[in-house]
Protein backbone atom coordinates (compact mmCIF):
# COMPACT_ATOMS: atom_id res chain seq x y z
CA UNK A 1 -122.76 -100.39 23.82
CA UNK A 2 -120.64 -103.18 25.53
CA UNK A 3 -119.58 -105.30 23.08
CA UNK A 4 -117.83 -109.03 23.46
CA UNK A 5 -116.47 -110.51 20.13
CA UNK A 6 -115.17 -114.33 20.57
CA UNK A 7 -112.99 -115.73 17.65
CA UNK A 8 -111.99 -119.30 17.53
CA UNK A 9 -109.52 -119.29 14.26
CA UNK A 10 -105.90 -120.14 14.70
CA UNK A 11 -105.14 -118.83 11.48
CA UNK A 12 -103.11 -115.11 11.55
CA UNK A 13 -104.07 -113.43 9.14
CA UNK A 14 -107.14 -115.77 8.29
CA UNK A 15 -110.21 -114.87 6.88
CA UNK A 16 -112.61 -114.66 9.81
CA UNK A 17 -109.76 -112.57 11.73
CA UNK A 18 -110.12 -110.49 9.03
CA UNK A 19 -114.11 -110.06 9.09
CA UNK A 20 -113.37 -109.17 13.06
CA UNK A 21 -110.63 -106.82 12.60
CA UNK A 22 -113.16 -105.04 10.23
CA UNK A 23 -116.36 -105.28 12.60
CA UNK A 24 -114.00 -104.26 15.81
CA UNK A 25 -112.96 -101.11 13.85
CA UNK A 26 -116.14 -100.40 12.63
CA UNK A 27 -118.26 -100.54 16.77
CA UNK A 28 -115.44 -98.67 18.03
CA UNK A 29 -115.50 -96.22 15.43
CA UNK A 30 -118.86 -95.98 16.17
CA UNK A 31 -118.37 -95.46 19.90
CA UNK A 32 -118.65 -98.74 21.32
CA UNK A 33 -116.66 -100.44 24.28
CA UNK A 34 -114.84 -103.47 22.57
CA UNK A 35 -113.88 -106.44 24.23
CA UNK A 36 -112.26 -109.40 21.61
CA UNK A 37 -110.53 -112.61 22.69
CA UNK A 38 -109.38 -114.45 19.97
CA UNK A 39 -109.68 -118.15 21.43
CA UNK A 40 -107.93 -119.74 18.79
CA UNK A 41 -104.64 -118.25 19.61
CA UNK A 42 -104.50 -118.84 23.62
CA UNK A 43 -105.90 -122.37 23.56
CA UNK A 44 -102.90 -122.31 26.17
CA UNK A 45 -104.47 -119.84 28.44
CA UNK A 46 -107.91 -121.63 29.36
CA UNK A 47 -108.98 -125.29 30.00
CA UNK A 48 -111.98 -127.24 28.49
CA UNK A 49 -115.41 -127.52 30.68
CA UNK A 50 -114.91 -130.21 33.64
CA UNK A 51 -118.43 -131.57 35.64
CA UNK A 52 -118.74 -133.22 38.88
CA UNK A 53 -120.83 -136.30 38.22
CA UNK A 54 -122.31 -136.62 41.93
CA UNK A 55 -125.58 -134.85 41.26
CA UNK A 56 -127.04 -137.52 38.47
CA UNK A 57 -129.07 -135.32 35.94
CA UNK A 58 -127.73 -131.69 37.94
CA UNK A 59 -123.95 -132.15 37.28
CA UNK A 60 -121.68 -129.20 38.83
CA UNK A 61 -118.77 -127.71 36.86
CA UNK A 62 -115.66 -127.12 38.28
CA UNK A 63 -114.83 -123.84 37.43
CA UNK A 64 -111.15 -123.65 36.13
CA UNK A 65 -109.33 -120.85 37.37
CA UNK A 66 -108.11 -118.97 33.98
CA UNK A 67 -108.46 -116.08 31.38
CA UNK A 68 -112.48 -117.57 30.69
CA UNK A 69 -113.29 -117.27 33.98
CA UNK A 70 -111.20 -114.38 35.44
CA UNK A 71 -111.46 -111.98 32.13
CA UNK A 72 -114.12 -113.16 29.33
CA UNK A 73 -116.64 -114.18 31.34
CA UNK A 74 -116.88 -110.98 33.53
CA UNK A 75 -116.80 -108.93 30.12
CA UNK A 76 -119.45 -111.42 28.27
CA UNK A 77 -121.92 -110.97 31.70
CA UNK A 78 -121.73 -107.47 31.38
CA UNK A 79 -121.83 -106.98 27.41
CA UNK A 80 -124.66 -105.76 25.26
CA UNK A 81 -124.16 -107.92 22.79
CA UNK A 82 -122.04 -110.56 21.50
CA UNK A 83 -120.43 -111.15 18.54
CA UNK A 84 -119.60 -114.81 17.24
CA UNK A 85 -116.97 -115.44 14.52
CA UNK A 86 -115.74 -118.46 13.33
CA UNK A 87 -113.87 -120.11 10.05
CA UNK A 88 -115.94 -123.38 8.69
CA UNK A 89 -114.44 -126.58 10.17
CA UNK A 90 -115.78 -129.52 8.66
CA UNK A 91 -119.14 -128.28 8.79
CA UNK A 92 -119.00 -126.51 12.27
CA UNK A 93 -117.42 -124.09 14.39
CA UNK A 94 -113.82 -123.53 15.46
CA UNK A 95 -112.96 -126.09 18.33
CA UNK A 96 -111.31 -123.03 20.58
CA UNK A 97 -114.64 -121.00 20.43
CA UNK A 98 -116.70 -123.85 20.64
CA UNK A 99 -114.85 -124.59 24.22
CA UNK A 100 -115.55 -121.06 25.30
CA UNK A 101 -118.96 -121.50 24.28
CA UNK A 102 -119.24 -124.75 26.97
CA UNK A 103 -117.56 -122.79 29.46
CA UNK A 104 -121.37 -120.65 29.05
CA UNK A 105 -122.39 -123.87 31.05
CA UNK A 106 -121.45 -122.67 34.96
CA UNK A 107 -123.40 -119.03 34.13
CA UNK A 108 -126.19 -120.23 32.01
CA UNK A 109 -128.65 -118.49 33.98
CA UNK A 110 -127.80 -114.78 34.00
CA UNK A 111 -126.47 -115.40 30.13
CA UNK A 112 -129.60 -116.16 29.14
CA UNK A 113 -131.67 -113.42 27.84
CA UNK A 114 -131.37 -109.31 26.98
CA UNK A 115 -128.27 -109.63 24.30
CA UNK A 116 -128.02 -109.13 20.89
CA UNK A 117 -125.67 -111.33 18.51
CA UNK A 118 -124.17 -111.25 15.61
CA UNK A 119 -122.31 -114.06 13.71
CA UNK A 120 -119.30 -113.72 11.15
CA UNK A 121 -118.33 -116.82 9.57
CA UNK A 122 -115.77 -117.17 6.86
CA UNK A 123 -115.15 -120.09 4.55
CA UNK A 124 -114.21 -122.20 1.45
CA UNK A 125 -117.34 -123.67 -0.89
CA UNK A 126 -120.78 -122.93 -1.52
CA UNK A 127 -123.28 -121.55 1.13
CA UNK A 128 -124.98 -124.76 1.68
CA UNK A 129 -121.76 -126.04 2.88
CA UNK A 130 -122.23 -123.68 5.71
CA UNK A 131 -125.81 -124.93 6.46
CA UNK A 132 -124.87 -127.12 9.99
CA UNK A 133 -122.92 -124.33 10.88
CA UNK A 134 -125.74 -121.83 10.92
CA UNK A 135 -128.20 -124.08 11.80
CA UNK A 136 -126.31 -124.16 15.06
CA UNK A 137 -125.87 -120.19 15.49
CA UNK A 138 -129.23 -119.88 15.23
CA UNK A 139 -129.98 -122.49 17.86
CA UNK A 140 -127.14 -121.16 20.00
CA UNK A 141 -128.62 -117.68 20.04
CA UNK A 142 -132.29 -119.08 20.26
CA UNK A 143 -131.40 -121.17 23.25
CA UNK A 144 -129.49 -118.38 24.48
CA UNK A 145 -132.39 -115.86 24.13
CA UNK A 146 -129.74 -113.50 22.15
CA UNK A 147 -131.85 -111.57 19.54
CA UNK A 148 -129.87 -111.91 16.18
CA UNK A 149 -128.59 -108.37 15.31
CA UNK A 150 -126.65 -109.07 11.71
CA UNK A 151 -124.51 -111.27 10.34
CA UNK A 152 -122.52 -111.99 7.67
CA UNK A 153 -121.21 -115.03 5.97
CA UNK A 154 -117.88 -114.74 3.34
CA UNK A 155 -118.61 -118.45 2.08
CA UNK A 156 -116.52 -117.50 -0.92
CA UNK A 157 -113.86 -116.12 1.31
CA UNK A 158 -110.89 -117.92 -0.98
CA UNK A 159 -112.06 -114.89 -3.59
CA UNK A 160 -110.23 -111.89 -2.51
CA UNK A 161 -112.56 -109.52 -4.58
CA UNK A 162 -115.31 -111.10 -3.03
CA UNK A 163 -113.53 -111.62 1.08
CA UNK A 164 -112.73 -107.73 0.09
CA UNK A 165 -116.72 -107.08 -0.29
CA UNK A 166 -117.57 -109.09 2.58
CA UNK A 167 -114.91 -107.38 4.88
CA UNK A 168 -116.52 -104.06 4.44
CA UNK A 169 -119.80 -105.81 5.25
CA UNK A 170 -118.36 -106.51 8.16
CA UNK A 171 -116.92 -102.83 9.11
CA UNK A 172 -120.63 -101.48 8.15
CA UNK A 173 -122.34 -103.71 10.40
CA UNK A 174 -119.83 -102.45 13.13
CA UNK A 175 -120.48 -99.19 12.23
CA UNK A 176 -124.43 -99.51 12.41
CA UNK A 177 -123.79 -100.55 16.22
C-alpha cells in the first residue's frame, strides 16, 4: 500500500513525531511504500493557498511552485491512504498541516474519494479537550470521502508510561496496514 503521512508539529522530538515515527516503522515493516513530510519543520519550503478572485463564487488558485505541489501532492494523488497527525493547538490542528490541508483546494476533485485515513493526535488534558479537533478529522475525512482506517489519540501524552502505551498503538496500527 502507498502510504502519505502529513505531520504539522514543529516540535523535535514532540509527541505526535513520536506517534509517526512509530506508525512509519510499523507500515514499512509491514511492507508498505512510505511517504512522510513533516510540515511543521519546512514551513520554509511551501507557501500558504493564494485564489484569484475574478470568477465570483468559482475562485482559481494560483498554484505556488514548491515542495506541496512538485513532491506531496504527486505522492498524496497516488497514495492509498493517508495518514493525519497533529499535536493539539488550542483546540485544533497544527497551523503547518492545516496549510497543506488548503493546498487540497486546486486537486479537490481527484482527492476526493477511494482513500483510507488514519489520524494520530497527541496532546496535554483530558479527551474532551480534543473534541473540536476530532470533530474536524472526521469532517475532513467525510468531506473528503476518506474511509477512516484507525486512529489513535495520546490525550495524556505529558504521561510517559501512558505516551509509551500509546506509541506502540501507533506501531500496531502500522503494522496492521
Amino acid at each position: 500500500m502507498k502510504i502519505v503521512v502529513l505531520t504539522g508539529s514543529p516540535h523535535h522530538p514532540g509527541t505526535s513525531e513520536q506517534l509517526a515515527d512509530a506508525f512509519v516503522k510499523g507500515a514499512i515493516e509491514a511492507g508498505n511504500e512510505v511517504y512522510r513530510f513533516d510540515a511543521g519543520r519546512r514551513t520554509d519550503e511551501f507557501s500558504m493557498i493564494k485564489l484569484e478572485d475574478n470568477h465570483p463564487g468559482q475562485e482559481v488558485a494560483i498554484e505556488p511552485n514548491d515542495i506541496v505541489t512538485n513532491e506531496v501532492m504527486p505522492k498524496l494523488l497516488a497514495a492509498d491512504m493517508v495518514v493525519l497527525v497533529s499535536s493539539l493547538y488550542y483546540y485544533g490542528i497544527n497551523a503547518a498541516l492545516k496549510a497543506v490541508i488548503d493546498r487540497f483546494y486546486s486537486y479537490n476533485h481527484d482527492l476526493h474519494g477511494g482513500k483510507k485515513a488514519i489520524t494520530l493526535v497527541s496532546g496535554y488534558g483530558q479527551e474532551d479537550a480534543f473534541a473540536s479537533l476530532n470533530l474536524y478529522f472526521d469532517q475532513l475525512l467525510n468531506y473528503m470521502r476518506w474511509n477512516k482506517a484507525g486512529n489513535v489519540l495520546a490525550a495524556d501524552s505529558w504521561n510517559e508510561q501512558k505516551l509509551a502505551k500509546h506509541v506502540a498503538e501507533a506501531y500496531d496500527l502500522g503494522q496492521s496496514i
